[in-house]
Protein backbone atom coordinates (compact mmCIF):
# COMPACT_ATOMS: atom_id res chain seq x y z
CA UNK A 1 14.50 -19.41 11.45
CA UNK A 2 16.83 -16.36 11.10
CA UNK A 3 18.59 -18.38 8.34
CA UNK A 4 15.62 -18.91 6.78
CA UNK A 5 14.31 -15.33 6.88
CA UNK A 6 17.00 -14.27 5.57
CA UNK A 7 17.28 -16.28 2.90
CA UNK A 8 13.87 -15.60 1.65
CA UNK A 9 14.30 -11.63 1.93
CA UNK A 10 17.64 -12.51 -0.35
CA UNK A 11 15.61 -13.90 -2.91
CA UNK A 12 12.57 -11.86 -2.71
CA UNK A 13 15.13 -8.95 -3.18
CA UNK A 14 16.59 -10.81 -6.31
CA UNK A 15 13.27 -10.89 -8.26
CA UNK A 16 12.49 -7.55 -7.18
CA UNK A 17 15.64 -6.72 -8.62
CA UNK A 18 15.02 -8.67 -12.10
CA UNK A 19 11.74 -7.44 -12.74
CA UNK A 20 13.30 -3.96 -12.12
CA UNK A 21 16.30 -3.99 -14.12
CA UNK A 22 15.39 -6.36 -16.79
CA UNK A 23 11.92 -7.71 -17.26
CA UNK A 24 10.10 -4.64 -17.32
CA UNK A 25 11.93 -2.52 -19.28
CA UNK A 26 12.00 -5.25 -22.07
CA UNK A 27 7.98 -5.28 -21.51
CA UNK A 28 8.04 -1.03 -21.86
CA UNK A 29 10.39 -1.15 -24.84
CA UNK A 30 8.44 -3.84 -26.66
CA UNK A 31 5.09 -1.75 -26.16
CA UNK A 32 6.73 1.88 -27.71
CA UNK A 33 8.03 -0.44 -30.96
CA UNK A 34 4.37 -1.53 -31.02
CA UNK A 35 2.92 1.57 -30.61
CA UNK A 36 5.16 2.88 -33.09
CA UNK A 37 4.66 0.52 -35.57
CA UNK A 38 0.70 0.60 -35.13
CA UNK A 39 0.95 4.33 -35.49
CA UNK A 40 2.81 3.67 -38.85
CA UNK A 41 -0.21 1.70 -39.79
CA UNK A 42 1.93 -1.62 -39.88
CA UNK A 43 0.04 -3.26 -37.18
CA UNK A 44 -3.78 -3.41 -35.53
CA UNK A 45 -5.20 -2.29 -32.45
CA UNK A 46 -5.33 -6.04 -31.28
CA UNK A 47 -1.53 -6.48 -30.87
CA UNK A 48 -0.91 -2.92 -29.10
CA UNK A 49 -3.95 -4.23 -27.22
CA UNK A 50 -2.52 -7.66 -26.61
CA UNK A 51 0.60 -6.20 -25.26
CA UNK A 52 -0.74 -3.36 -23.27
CA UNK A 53 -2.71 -6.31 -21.07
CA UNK A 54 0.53 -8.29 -20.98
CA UNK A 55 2.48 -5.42 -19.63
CA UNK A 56 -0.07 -4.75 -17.46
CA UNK A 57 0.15 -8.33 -16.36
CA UNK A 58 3.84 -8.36 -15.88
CA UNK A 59 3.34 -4.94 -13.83
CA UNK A 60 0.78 -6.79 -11.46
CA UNK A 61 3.62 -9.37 -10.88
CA UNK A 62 6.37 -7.06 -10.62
CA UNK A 63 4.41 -5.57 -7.62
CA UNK A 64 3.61 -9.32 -5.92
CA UNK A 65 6.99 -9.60 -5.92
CA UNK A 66 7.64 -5.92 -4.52
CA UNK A 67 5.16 -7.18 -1.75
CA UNK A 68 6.76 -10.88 -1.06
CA UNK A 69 9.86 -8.50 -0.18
CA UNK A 70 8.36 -6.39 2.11
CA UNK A 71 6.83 -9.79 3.71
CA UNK A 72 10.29 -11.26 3.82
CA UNK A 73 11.47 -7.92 4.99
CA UNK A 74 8.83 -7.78 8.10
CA UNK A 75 9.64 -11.87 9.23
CA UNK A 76 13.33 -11.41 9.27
CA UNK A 77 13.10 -8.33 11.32
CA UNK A 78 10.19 -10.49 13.67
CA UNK A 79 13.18 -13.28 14.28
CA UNK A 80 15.87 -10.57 14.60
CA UNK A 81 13.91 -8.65 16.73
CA UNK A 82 15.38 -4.82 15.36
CA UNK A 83 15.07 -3.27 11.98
CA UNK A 84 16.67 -4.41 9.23
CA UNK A 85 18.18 -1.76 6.92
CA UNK A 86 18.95 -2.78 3.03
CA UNK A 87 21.89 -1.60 0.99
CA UNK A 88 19.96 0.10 -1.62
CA UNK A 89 16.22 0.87 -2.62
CA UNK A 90 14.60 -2.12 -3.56
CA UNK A 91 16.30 -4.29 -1.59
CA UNK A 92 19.10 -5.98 -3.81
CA UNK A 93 22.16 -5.23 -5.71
CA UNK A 94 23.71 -6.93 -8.07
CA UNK A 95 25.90 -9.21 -5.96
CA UNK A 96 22.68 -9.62 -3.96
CA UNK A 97 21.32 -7.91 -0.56
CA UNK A 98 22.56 -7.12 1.90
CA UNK A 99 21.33 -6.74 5.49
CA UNK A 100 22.59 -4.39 8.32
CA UNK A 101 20.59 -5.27 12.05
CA UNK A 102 19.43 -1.75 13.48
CA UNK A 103 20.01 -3.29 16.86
CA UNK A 104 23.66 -3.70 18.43
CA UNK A 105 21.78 -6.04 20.78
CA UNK A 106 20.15 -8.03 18.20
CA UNK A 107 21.73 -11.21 17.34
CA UNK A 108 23.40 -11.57 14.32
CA UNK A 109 23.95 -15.40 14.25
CA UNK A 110 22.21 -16.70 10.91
CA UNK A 111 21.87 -20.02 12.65
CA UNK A 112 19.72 -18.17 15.63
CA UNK A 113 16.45 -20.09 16.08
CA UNK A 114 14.37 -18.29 17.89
């Protein structure tokens, strides 16, 4: 179960990390060209509209997966049985996350199923 838990905060922390680093920004930058372009009177209301909502949508998603890590977060630290402190802010780097036990007592065997 440890294994398991661990795994899933690994990849909850990897889409965390996509929809911070790449899929938003490409939603935010795509809405300013839009907005620019409708300013310039080149398109309508409709497709600023259109891609405010999606945006919006892709926000909403962004935080379901901000949540999902903080679930995965809370189990692994339930089957460890001490805190679990991440590497960085959101909960994965580029080479992925990694996890340090808050416990010296807690065990650190992956394959641990209890």
């Amino acid at each position: 179960r440890v294994r398991r838990a661990a795994t899933s905060l690994r990849a909850a922390g990897e889409r965390v990390r996509i929809f911070h680093d790449d899929v938003l920004p490409g939603f935010e930058r795509n809405l300013e060209l839009l907005q620019q372009a409708f300013a310039l009177g080149e398109l309508d209301a409709l497709e600023v509209g259109t891609a405010t909502r999606r945006l919006l949508e892709v926000q909403g998603n962004a935080l379901d997966a901000f949540a999902e890590y903080h679930r995965a977060l809370a189990e692994l630290e339930a089957q460890v049985g001490a805190e679990v402190i991440e590497d960085d802010a959101h909960g994965a780097d580029e080479g992925g996350s990694e996890a340090v036990y808050g416990d010296d007592d807690a065990s650190r065997d992956e394959g641990d199923d209890r």
